[in-house]
N, C-alpha and C. Protein backbone atom coordinates (compact mmCIF):
# COMPACT_ATOMS: atom_id res chain seq x y z
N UNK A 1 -50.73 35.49 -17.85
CA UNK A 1 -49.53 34.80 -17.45
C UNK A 1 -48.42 34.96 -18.49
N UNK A 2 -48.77 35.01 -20.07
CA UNK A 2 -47.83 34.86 -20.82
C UNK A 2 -47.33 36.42 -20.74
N UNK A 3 -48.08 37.59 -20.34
CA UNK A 3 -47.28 38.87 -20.50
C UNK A 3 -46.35 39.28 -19.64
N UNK A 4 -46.59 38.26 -18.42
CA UNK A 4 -45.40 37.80 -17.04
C UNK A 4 -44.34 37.55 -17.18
N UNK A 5 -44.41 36.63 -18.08
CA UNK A 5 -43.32 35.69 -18.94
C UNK A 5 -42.50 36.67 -19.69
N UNK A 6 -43.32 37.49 -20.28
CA UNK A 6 -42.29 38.33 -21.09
C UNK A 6 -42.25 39.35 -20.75
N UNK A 7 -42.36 40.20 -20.15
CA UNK A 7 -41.51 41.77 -19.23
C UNK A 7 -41.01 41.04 -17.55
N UNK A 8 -41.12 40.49 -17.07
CA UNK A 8 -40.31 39.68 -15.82
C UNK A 8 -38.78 39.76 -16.04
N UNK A 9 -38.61 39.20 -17.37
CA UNK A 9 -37.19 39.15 -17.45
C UNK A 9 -36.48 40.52 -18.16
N UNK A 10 -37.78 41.72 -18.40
CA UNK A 10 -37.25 42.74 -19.17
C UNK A 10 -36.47 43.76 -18.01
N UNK A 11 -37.97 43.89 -16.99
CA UNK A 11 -37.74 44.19 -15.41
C UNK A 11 -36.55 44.12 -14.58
N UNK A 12 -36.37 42.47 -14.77
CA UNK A 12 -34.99 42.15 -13.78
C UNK A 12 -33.76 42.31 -14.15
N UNK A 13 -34.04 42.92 -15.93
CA UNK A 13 -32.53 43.45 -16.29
C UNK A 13 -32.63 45.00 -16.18
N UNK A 14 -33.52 45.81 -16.14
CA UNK A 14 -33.40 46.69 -15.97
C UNK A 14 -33.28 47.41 -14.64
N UNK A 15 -33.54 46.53 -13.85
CA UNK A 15 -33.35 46.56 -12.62
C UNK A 15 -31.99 46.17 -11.63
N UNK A 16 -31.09 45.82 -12.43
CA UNK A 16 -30.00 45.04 -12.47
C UNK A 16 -28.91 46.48 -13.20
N UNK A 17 -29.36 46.84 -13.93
CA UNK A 17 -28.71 47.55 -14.64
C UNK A 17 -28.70 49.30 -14.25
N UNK A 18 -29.97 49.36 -13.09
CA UNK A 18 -30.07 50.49 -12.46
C UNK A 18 -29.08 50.10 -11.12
N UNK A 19 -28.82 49.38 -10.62
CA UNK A 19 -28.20 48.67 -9.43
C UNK A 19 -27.21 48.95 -10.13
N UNK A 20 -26.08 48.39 -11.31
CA UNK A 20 -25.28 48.86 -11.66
C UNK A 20 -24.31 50.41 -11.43
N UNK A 21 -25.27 50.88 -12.37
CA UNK A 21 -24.76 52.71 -12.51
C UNK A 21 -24.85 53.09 -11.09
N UNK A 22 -25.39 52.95 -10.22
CA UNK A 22 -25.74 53.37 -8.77
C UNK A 22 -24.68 52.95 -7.85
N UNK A 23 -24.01 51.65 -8.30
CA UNK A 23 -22.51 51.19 -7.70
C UNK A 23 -21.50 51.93 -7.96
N UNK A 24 -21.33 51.91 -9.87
CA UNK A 24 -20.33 52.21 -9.94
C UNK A 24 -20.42 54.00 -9.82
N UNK A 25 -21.27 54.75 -9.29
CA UNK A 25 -21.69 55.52 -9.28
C UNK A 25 -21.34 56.53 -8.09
N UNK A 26 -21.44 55.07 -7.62
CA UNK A 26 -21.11 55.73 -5.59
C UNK A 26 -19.82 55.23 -5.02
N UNK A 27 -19.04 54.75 -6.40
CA UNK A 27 -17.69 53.68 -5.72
C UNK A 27 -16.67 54.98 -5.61
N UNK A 28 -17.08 56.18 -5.75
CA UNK A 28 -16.00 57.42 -5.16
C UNK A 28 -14.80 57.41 -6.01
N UNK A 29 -14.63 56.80 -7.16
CA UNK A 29 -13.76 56.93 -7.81
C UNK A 29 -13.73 58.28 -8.76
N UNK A 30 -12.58 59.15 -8.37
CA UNK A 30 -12.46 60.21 -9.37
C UNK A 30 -11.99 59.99 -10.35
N UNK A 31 -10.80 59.58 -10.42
CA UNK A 31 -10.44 58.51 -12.34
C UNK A 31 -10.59 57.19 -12.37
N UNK A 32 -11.18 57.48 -13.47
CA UNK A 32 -11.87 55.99 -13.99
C UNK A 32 -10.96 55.34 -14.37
N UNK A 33 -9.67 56.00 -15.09
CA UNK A 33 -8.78 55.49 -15.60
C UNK A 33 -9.26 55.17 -17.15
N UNK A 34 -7.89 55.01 -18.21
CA UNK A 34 -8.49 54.95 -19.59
C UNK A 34 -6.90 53.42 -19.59
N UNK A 35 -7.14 52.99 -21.06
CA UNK A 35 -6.31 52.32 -21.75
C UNK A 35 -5.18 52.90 -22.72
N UNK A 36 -3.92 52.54 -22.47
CA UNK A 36 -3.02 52.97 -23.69
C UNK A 36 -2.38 51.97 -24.26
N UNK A 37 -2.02 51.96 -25.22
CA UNK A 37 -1.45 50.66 -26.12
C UNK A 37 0.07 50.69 -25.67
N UNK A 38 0.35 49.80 -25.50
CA UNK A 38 2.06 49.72 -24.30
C UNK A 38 3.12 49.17 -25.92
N UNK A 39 4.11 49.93 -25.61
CA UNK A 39 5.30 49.42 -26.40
C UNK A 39 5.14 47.91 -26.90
N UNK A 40 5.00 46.64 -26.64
CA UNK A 40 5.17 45.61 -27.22
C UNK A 40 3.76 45.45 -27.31
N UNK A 41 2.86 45.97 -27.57
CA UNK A 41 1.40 45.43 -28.57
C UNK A 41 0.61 45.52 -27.47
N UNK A 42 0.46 44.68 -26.20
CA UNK A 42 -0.26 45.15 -25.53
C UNK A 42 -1.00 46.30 -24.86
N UNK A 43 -2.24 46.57 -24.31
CA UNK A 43 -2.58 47.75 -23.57
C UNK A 43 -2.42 48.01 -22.07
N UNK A 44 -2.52 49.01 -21.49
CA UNK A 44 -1.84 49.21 -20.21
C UNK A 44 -3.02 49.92 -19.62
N UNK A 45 -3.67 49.84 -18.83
CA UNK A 45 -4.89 50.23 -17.94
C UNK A 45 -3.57 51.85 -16.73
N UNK A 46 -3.57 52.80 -17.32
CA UNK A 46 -2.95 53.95 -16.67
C UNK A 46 -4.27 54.54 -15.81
N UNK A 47 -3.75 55.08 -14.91
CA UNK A 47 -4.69 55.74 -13.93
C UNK A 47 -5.94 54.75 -13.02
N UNK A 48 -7.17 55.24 -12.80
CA UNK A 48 -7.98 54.18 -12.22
C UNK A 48 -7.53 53.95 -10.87
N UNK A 49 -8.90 53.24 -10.20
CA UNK A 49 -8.78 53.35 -8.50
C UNK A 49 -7.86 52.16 -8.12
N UNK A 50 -7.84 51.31 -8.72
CA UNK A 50 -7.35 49.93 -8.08
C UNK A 50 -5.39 50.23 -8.23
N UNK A 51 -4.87 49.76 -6.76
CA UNK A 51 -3.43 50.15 -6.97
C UNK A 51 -2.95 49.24 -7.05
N UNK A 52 -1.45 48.56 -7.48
CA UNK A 52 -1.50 47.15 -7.64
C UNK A 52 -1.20 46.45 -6.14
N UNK A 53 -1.26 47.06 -5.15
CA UNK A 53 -1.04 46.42 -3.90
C UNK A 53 -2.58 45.97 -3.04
N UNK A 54 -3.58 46.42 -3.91
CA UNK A 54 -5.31 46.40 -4.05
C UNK A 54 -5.36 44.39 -4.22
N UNK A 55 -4.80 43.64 -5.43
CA UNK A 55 -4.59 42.76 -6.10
C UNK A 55 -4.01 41.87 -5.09
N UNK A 56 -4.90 40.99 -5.42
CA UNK A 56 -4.14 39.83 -4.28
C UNK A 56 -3.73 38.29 -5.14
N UNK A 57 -2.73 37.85 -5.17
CA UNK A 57 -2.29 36.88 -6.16
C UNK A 57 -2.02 35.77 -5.33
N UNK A 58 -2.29 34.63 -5.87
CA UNK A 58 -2.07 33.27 -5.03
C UNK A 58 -0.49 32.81 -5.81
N UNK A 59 -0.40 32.18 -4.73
CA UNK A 59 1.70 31.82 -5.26
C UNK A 59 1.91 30.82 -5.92
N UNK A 60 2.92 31.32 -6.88
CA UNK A 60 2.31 30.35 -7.99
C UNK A 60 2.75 28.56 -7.42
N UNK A 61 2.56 27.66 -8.38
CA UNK A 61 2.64 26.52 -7.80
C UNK A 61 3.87 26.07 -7.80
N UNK A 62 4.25 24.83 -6.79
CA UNK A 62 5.39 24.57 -7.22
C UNK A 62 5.71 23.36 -8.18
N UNK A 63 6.96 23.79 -8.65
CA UNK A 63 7.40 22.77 -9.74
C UNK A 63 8.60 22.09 -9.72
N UNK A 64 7.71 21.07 -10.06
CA UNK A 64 8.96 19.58 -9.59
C UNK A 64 9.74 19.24 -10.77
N UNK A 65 10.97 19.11 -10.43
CA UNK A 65 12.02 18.37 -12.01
C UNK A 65 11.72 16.77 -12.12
N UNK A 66 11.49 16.92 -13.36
CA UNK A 66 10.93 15.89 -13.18
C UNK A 66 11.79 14.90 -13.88
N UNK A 67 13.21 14.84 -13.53
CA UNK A 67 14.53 14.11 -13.39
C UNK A 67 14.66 13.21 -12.24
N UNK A 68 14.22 14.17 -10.99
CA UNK A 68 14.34 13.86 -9.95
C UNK A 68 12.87 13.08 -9.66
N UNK A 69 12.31 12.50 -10.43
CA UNK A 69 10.86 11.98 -10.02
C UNK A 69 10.85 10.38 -9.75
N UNK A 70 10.82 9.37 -9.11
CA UNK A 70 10.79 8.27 -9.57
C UNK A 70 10.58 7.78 -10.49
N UNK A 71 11.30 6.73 -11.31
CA UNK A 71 10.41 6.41 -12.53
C UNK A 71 9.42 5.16 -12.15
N UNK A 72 8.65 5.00 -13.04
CA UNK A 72 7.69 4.07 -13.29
C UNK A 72 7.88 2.86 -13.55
N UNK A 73 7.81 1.91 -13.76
CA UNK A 73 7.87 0.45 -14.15
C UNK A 73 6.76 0.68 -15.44
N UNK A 74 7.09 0.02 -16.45
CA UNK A 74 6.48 -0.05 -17.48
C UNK A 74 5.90 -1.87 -17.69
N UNK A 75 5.41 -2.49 -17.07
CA UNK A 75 5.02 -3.47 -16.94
C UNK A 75 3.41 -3.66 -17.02
């Protein structure tokens, strides 16, 4: 039981990790795309499958002035 205990979890990563390469393997991507360091410090992901119309963004929230808010009673 205890040698269960210890290759079980060696197994299910290696098994996990063959599932891996086999995805990204078969995801038909011809450039992988690389990183370049962008004018103000940051890096810039150039090339690669994902286009930015791929990306789906939720809107941002809205924001209230908060002039216009009722005030509170401090009581």
């Amino acid at each position: 039981m205890t040698r269960l205990r210890t290759t079980a979890p060696l197994l299910l990563a290696a098994a996990l990790t063959a599932l891996a390469v086999t995805t990204v393997h078969g995801a038909g991507c011809d450039d992988p795309g690389h990183y370049e360091p962008g004018p103000d410090g940051t890096w810039v992901l150039v090339g690669g499958c994902v286009e930015p119309g791929d990306l789906v963004l939720a809107p941002p929230p809205a924001v209230t002035d908060p002039s216009s808010a009722p005030e509170r009673s401090r009581s």
